[in-house]
Protein backbone atom coordinates (compact mmCIF):
# COMPACT_ATOMS: atom_id res chain seq x y z
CA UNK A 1 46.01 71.67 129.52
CA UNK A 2 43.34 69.62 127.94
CA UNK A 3 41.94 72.97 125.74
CA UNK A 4 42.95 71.98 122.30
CA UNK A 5 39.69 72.05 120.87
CA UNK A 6 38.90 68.11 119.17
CA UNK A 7 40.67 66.75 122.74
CA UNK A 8 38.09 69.23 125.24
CA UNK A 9 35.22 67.64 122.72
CA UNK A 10 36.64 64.28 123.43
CA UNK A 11 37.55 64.94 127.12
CA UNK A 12 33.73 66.00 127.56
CA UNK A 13 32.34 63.32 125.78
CA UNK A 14 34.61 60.73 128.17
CA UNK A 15 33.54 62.68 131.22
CA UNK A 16 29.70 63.23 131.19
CA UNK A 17 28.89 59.74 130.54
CA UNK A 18 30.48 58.42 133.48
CA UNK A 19 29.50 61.57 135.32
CA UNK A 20 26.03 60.83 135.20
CA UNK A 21 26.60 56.65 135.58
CA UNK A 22 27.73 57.72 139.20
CA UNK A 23 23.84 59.35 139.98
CA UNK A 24 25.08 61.14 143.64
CA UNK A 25 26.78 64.00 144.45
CA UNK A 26 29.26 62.24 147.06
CA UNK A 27 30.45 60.09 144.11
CA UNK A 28 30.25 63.23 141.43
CA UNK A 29 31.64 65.75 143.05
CA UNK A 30 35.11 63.85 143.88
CA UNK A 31 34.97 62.35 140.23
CA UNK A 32 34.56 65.89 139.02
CA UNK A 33 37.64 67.63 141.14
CA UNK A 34 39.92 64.16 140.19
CA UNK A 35 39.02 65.29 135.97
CA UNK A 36 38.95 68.82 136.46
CA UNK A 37 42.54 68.40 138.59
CA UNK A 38 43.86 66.27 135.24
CA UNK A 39 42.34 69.10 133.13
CA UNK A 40 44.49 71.80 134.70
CA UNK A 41 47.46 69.38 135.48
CA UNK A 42 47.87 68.05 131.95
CA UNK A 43 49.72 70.86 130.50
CA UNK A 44 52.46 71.12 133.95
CA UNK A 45 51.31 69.00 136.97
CA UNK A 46 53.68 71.16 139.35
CA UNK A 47 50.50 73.92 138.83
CA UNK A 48 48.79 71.83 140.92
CA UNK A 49 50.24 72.78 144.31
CA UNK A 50 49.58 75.82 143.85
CA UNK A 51 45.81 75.60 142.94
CA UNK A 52 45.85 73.25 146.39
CA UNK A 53 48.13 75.05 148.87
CA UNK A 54 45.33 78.24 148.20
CA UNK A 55 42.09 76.20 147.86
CA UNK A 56 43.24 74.49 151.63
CA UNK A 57 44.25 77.90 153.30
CA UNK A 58 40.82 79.21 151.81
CA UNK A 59 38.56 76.55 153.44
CA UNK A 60 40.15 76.38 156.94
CA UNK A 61 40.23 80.02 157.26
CA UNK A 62 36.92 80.37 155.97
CA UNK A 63 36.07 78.02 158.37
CA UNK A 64 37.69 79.42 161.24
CA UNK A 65 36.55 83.55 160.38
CA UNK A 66 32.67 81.73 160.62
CA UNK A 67 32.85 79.78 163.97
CA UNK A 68 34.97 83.12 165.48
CA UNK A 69 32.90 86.29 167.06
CA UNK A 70 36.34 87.66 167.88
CA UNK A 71 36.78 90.70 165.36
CA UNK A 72 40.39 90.70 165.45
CA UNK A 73 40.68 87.19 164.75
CA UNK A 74 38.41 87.34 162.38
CA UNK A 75 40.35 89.95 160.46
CA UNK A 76 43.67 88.30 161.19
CA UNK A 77 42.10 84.81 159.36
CA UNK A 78 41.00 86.77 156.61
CA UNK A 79 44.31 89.15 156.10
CA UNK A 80 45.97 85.42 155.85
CA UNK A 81 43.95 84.27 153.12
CA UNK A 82 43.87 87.17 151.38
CA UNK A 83 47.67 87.48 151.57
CA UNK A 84 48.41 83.94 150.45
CA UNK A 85 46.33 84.90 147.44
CA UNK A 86 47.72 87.90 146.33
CA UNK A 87 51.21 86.67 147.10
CA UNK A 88 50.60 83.60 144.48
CA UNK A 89 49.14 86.12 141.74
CA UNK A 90 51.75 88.47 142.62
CA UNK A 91 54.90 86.80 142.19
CA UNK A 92 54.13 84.29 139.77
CA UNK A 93 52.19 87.06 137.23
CA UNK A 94 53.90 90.38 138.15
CA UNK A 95 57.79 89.79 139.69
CA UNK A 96 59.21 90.40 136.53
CA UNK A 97 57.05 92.89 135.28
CA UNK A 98 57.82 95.44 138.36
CA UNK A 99 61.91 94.01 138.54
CA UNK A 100 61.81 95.20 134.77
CA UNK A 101 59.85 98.59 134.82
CA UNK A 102 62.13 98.77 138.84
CA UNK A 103 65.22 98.63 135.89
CA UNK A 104 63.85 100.87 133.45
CA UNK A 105 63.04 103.57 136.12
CA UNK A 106 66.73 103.39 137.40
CA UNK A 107 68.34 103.10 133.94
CA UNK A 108 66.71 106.30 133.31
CA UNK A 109 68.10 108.04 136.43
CA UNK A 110 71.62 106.73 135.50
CA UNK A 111 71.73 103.75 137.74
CA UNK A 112 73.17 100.32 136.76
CA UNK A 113 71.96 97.93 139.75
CA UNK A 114 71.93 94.51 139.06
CA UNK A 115 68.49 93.15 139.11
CA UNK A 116 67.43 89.75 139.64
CA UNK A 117 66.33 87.60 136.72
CA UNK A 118 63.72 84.91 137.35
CA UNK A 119 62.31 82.49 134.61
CA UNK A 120 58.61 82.34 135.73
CA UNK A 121 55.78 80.62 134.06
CA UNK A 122 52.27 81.75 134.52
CA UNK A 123 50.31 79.04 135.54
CA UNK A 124 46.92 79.23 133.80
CA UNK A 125 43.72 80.61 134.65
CA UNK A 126 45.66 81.82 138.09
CA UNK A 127 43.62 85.23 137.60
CA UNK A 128 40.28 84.09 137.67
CA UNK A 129 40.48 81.44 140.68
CA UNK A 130 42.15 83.74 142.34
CA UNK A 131 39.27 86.19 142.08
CA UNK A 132 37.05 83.40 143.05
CA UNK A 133 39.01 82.40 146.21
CA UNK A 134 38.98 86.25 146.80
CA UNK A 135 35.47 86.32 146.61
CA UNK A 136 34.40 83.49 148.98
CA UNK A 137 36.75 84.74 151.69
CA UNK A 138 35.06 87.89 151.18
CA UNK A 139 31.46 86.57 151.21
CA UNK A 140 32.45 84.54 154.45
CA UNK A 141 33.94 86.70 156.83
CA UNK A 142 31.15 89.80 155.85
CA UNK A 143 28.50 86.69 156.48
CA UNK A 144 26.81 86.84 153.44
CA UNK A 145 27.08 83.21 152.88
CA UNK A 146 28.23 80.13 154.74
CA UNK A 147 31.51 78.28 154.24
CA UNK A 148 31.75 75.51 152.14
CA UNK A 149 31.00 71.88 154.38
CA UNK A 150 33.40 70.09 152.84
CA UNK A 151 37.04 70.49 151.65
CA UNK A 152 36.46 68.24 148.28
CA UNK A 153 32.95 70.63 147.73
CA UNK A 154 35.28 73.63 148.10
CA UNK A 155 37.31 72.59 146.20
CA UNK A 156 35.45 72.02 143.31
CA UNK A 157 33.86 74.84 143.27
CA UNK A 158 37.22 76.53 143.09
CA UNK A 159 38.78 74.25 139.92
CA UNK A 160 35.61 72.76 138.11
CA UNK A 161 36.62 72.64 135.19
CA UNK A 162 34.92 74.56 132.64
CA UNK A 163 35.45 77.43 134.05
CA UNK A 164 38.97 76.77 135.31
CA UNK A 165 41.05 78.32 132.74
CA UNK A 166 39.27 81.53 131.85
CA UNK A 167 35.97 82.00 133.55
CA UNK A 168 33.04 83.36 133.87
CA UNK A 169 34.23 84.27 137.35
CA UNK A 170 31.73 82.29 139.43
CA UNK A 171 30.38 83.65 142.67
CA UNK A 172 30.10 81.82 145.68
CA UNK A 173 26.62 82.63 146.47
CA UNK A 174 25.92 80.95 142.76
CA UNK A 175 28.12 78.21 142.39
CA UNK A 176 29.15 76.74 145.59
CA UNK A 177 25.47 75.60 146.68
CA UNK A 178 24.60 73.87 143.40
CA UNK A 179 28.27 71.82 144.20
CA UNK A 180 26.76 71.25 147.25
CA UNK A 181 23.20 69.60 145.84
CA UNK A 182 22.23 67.06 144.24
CA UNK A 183 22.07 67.29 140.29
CA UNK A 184 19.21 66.19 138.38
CA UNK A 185 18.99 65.54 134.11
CA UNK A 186 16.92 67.89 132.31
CA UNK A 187 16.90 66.98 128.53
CA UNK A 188 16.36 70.63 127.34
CA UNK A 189 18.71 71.94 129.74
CA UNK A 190 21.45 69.54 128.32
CA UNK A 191 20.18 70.42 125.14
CA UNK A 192 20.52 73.70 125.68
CA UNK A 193 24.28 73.12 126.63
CA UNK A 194 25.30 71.41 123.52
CA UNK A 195 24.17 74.30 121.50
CA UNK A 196 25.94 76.73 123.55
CA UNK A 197 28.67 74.64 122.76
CA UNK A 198 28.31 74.65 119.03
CA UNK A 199 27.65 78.43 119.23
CA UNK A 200 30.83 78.95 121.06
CA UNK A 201 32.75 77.41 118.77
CA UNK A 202 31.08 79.08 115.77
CA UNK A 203 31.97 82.43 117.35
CA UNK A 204 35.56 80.79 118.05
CA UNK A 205 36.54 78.95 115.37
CA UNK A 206 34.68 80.84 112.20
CA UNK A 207 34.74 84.42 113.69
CA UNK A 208 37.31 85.23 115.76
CA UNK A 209 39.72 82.80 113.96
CA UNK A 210 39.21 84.53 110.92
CA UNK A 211 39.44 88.07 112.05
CA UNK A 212 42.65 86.80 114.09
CA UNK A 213 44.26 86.44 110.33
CA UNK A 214 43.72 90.28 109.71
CA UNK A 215 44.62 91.49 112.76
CA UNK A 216 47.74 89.79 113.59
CA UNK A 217 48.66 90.97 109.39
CA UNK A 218 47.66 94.64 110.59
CA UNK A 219 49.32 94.62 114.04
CA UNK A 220 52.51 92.55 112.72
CA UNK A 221 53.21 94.67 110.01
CA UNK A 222 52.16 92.41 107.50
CA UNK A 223 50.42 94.83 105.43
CA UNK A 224 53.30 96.97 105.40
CA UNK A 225 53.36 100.56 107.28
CA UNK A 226 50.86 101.58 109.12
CA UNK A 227 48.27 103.88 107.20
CA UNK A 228 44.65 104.52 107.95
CA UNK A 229 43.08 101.72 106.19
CA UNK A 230 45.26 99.20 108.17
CA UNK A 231 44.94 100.91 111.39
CA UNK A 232 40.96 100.52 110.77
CA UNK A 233 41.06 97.08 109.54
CA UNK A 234 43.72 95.91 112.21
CA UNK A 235 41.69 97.35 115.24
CA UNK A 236 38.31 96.02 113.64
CA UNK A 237 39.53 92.79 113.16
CA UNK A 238 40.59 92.46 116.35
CA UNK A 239 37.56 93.79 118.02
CA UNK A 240 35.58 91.52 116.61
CA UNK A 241 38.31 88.52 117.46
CA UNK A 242 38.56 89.09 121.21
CA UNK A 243 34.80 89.36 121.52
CA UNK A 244 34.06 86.31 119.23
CA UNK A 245 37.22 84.51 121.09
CA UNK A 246 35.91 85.18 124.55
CA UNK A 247 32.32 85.43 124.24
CA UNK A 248 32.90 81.99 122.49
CA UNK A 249 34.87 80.11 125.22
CA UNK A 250 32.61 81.57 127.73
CA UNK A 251 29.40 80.02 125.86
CA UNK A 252 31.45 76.41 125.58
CA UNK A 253 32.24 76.76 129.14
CA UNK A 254 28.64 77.80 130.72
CA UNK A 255 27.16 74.66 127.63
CA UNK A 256 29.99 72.32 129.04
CA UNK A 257 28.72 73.36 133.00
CA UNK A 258 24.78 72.57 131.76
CA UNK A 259 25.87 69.29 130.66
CA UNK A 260 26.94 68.38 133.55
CA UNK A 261 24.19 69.59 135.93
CA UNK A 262 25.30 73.64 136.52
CA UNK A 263 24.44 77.24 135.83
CA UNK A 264 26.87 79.85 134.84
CA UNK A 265 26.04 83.54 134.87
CA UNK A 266 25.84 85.28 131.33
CA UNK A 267 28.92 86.46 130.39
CA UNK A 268 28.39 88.72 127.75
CA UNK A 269 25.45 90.51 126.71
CA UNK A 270 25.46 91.96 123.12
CA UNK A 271 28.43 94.19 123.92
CA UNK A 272 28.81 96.35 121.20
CA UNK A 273 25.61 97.54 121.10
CA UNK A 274 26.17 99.57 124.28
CA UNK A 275 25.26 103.54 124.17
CA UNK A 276 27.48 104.54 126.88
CA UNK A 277 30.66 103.18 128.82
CA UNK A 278 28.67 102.41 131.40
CA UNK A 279 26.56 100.29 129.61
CA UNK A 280 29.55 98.56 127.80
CA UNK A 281 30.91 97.19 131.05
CA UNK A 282 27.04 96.18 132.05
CA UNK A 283 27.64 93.74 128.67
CA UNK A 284 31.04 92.98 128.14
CA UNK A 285 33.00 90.44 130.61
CA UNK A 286 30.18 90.98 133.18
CA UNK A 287 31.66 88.23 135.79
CA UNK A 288 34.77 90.79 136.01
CA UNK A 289 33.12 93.74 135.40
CA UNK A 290 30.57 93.50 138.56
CA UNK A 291 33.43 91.59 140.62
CA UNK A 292 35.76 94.83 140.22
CA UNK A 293 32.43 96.63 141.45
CA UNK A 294 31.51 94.46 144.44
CA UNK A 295 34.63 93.50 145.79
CA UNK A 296 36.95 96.77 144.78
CA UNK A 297 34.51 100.04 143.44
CA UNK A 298 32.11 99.86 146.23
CA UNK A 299 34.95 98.96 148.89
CA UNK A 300 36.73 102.32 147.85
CA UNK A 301 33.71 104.37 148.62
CA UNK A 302 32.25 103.91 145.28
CA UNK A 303 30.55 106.82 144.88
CA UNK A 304 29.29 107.88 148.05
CA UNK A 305 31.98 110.09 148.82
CA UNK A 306 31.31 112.93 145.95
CA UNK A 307 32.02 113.47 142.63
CA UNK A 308 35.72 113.77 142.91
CA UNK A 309 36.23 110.85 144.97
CA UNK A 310 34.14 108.55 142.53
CA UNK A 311 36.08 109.49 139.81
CA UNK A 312 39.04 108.69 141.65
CA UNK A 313 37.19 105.25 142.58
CA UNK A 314 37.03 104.64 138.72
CA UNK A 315 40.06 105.26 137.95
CA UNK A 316 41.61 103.30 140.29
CA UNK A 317 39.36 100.26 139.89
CA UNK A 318 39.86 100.18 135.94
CA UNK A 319 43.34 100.75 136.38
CA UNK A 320 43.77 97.48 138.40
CA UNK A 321 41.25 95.86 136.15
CA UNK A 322 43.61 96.52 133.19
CA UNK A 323 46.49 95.26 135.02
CA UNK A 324 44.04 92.41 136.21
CA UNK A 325 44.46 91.44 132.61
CA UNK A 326 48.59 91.23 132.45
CA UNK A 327 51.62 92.31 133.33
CA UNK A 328 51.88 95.46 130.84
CA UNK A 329 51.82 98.55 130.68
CA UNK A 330 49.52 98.35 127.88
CA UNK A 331 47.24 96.68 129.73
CA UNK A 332 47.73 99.39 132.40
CA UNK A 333 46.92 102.31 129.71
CA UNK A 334 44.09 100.77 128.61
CA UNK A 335 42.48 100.70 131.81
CA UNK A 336 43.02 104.14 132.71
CA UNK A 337 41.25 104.97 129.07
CA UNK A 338 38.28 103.05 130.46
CA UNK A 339 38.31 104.19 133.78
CA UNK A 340 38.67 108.30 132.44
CA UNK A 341 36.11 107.79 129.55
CA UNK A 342 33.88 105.99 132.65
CA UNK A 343 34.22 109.20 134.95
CA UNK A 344 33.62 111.90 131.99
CA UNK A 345 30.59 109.92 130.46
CA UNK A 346 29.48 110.21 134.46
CA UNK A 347 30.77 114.33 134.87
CA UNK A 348 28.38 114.68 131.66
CA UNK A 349 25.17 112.53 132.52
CA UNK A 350 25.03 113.64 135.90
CA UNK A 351 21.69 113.83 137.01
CA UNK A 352 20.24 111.66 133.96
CA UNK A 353 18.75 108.58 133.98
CA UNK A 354 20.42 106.11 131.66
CA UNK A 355 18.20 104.13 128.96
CA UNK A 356 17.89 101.02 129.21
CA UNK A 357 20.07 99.29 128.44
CA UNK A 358 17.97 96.80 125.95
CA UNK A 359 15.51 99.07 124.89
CA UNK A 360 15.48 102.02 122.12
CA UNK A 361 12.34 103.47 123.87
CA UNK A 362 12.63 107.56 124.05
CA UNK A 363 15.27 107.47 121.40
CA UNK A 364 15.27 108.38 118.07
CA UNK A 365 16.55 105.62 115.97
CA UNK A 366 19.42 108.25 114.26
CA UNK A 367 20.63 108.92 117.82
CA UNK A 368 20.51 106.03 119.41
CA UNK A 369 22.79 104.04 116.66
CA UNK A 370 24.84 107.38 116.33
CA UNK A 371 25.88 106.50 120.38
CA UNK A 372 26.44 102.97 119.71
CA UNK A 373 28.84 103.59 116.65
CA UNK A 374 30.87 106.84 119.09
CA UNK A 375 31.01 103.82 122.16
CA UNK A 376 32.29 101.43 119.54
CA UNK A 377 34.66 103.59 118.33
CA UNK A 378 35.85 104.45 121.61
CA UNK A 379 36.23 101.19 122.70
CA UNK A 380 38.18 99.90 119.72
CA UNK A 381 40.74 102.93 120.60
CA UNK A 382 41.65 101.21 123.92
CA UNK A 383 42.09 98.36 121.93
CA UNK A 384 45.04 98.83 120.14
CA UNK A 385 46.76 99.41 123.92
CA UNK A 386 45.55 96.12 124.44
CA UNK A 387 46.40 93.99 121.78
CA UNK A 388 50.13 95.80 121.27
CA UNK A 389 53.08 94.23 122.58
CA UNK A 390 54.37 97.82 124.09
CA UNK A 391 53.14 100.80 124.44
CA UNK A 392 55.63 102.26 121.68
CA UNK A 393 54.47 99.55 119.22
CA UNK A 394 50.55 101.01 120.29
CA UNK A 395 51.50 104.77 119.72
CA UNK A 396 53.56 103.78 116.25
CA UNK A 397 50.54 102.16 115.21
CA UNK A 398 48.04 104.80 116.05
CA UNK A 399 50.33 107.54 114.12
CA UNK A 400 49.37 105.71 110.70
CA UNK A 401 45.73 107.34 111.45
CA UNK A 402 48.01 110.33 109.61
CA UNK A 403 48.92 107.79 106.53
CA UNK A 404 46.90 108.06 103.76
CA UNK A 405 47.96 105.63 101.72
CA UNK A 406 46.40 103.43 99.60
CA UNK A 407 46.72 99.53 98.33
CA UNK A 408 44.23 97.73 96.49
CA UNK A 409 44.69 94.34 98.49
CA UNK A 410 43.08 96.28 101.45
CA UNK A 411 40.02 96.30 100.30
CA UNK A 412 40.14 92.82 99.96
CA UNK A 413 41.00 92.61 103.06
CA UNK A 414 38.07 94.62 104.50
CA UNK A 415 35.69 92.57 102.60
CA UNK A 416 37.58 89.42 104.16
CA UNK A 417 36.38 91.03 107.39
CA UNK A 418 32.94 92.11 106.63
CA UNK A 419 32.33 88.43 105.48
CA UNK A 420 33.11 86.88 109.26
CA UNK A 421 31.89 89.73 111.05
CA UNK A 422 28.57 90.39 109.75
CA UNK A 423 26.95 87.50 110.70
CA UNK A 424 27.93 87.45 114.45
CA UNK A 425 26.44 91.04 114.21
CA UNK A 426 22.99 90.00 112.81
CA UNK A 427 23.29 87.18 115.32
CA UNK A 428 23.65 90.13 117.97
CA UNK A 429 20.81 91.84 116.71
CA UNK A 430 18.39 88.74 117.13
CA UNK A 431 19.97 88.08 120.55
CA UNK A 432 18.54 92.06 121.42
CA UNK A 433 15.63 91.30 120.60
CA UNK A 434 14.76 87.93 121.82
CA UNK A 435 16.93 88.28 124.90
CA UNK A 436 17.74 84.90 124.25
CA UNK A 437 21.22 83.37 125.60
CA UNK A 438 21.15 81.84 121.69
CA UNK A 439 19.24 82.05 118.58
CA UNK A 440 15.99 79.75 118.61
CA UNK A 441 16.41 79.13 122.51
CA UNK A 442 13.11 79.20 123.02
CA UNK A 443 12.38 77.48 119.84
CA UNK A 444 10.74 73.63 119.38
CA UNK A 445 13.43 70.86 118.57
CA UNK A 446 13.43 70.89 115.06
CA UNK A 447 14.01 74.15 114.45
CA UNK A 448 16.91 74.20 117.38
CA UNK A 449 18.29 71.06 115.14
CA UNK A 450 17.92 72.54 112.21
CA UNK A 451 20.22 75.36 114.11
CA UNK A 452 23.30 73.03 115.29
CA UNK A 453 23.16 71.35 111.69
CA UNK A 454 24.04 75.28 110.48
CA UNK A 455 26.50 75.45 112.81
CA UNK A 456 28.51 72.33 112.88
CA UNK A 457 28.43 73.09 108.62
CA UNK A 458 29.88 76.56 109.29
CA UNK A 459 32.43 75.09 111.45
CA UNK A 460 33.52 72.60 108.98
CA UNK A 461 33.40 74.88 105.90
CA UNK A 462 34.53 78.02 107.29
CA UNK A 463 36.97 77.43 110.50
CA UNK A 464 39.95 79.57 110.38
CA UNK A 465 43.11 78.08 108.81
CA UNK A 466 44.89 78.82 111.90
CA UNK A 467 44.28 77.28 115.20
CA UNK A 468 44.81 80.39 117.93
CA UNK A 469 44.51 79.99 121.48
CA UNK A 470 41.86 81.50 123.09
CA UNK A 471 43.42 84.91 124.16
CA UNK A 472 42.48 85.30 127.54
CA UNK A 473 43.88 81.78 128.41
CA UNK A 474 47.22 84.10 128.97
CA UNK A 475 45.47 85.62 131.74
């Protein structure tokens, strides 16, 4: 994999160059899926077949379900697809997570049966293309949208590479026809893409890099015990690191895509700034967020079925968003904690129109910062399910709430973490405001160069000391 930072900088720079030299779409589009096919195969070429074997069964059945009016066929096409799909993500993400909770179960029932043992790497970014190819299938046999015309458009679509590895989650009625145009240069829009770029990186390399430092020390038990003060800083520091980490790779991916011609949907909205749940999962991850509600929510009856069933609904979706996410049962808990905070916020607000979600209009200022800080806090509880290696380690760790214990290096520490989270904050704030997708967006040149000099400074001065893989790359 070609994701080490200074070699995806150099990989770009290589790539849009000749990109552009080529001028058509029927020479771009196969130069594109040969790169973005050495992208994902650089790290383990044998990956590759996989990606393939599902992107062909994908287009022929897609293309079979749309010339068919026979219903069963139809549904037999698309029961293939779907199957090969989930059969891929299945085995190669979650045989030895049910084998070892199948062991656990019968260990604690007295049973010794041998269970097979199976050495199985996760190829990357298998999550998210699968919930592409999901989608199109989808999309294709309900007729919302045509099949791709040709196997190497398809296919691109499927493994271009920005947002191979770890989204946004692109939907077929977005992506696939700009593969399937041709691409024109716009100077601002390329502009605009390297300073998504730069901003991605700042929240990357400065932010979540830094807060990484803090909460691997809290979580690893490098701070000692747990007591209150590291339970705070350790599930601060790491809410700020997964949203800097993500939101950051998601900015360099959607900048990357507008160099090269494309649009990515916003991936992240200001998250925590949300006033409800609801409004949480409106902002955070919203390529997941509104595929888990298209293509699962709504398909269970959403909540058309009353009140009971809907909660059931969001249970059950969050639950198999969490284990979307890994093969844990951390991952597992902390879905359930969003999907039962999701269906009490709704038991309480029944019958009330939410605010909206970017306004403060009808609110005092008191209450309407008193809900964000309750959501934040909420949220940053199902965090320490998800960033825990077990669910023991996550309960051992919540118990030091009950440790009051003091040591003077933590308040070091907590002004080690106001220092890199503070500014993506402010930078938050402005982005509320301005609904911008980055400070000065809609700014002249100079001041928008005046803006990357900041950044690539910041980057240089203030990049963590360690280099951490972006954390959803594991999914």
């Amino acid at each position: 994999m070609l994701f080490d930072t200074p070699v995806y900088i150099l990989f770009l720079a290589l790539v849009v160059p000749v990109y552009w030299w080529l001028k058509t779409r029927r020479r771009q589009n196969p130069f594109l899926l040969a790169v973005s096919y050495l992208f994902y195969g650089w790290w383990d070429w044998r990956f590759l077949g996989l990606i393939l074997a599902s992107t062909v069964v994908d287009f022929y059945c897609a293309r079979e379900i749309d010339r068919s009016d026979d219903p069963g066929r139809r549904k037999v096409l698309l029961t293939v697809s779907v199957t090969v799909n989930l059969a891929f993500l299945g085995f190669f993400k979650y045989f030895n997570f049910f084998i070892d909770s199948a062991a656990v179960m019968l260990g604690a029932l007295g049973l010794d049966v041998p269970m097979p043992v199976l050495r199985i790497l996760l190829p990357p970014g298998i999550s998210f293309y699968t919930f592409q190819e999901l989608a199109y299938i989808v999309d294709v046999y309900k007729r919302r949208i045509p099949p791709a015309r040709s196997l190497v458009d398809y296919a691109l679509f499927i493994s271009l590479f920005p947002h191979l590895i770890a989204g946004p989650i692109q939907r077929p009625s977005h992506l696939l026809p700009q593969v399937e145009e041709e691409r024109r240069k716009n100077f601002k829009t390329m502009t605009d893409g390297l300073l998504l770029i730069l901003m991605g990186l700042f929240r990357k390399v400065v932010i979540a890099d830094n807060c990484a430092l803090l909460a691997n020390s809290a979580f690893d038990g490098n701070f000692g015990p747990p007591t209150t003060a590291v339970v705070l800083l350790g599930v601060y520091a790491f809410a700020w690191q997964i949203y800097g980490d993500f939101s950051g790779y998601s900015d360099i991916a959607r900048g990357s895509a507008q160099l090269l011609g494309f649009h990515f949907i916003v991936n992240f909205r200001q998250p925590y700034l949300s006033r409800s749940i609801q409004e949480f999962w409106r902002r955070w991850h919203i390529s997941l967020s509104t595929w888990l509600r298209d293509y699962l929510y709504i398909p269970l009856g959403g909540n058309r079925r009353g009140e009971r069933r809907t909660y059931k609904n969001l249970l059950t979706t969050m639950v198999l968003g969490g284990l979307w996410h890994g093969a844990n049962w951390t991952f597992v808990i902390w879905g359930a904690l969003h999907g039962a905070m999701l269906a009490v916020t709704r038991f309480f607000t029944r019958g009330r129109e939410e605010p909206d979600p970017v306004s403060d209009e009808g609110q005092s200022l008191l209450r309407g910062w008193g809900k964000r800080v309750l959501v934040f806090h909420v949220v940053c509880l199902a965090w320490i399910f998800f960033r825990a290696p077990s669910v023991g380690e996550a309960a051992q760790f919540l118990g030091g709430v009950a440790n009051w214990d003091w040591r003077p290096e933590y308040a070091a520490a907590l002004w080690y973490l106001g220092f890199f989270t503070l500014p993506l904050f402010v930078v938050d704030l402005h982005l509320e405001r301005s609904g911008g997708e980055y400070p000065l967006a809609t700014a002249g040149a100079r001041p928008r160069m005046a803006l990357a000099a900041v950044l690539v400074g910041m980057i240089a001065l203030l990049a963590g000391t360690d280099s951490n893989a972006f954390i959803y790359f594991q999914f």
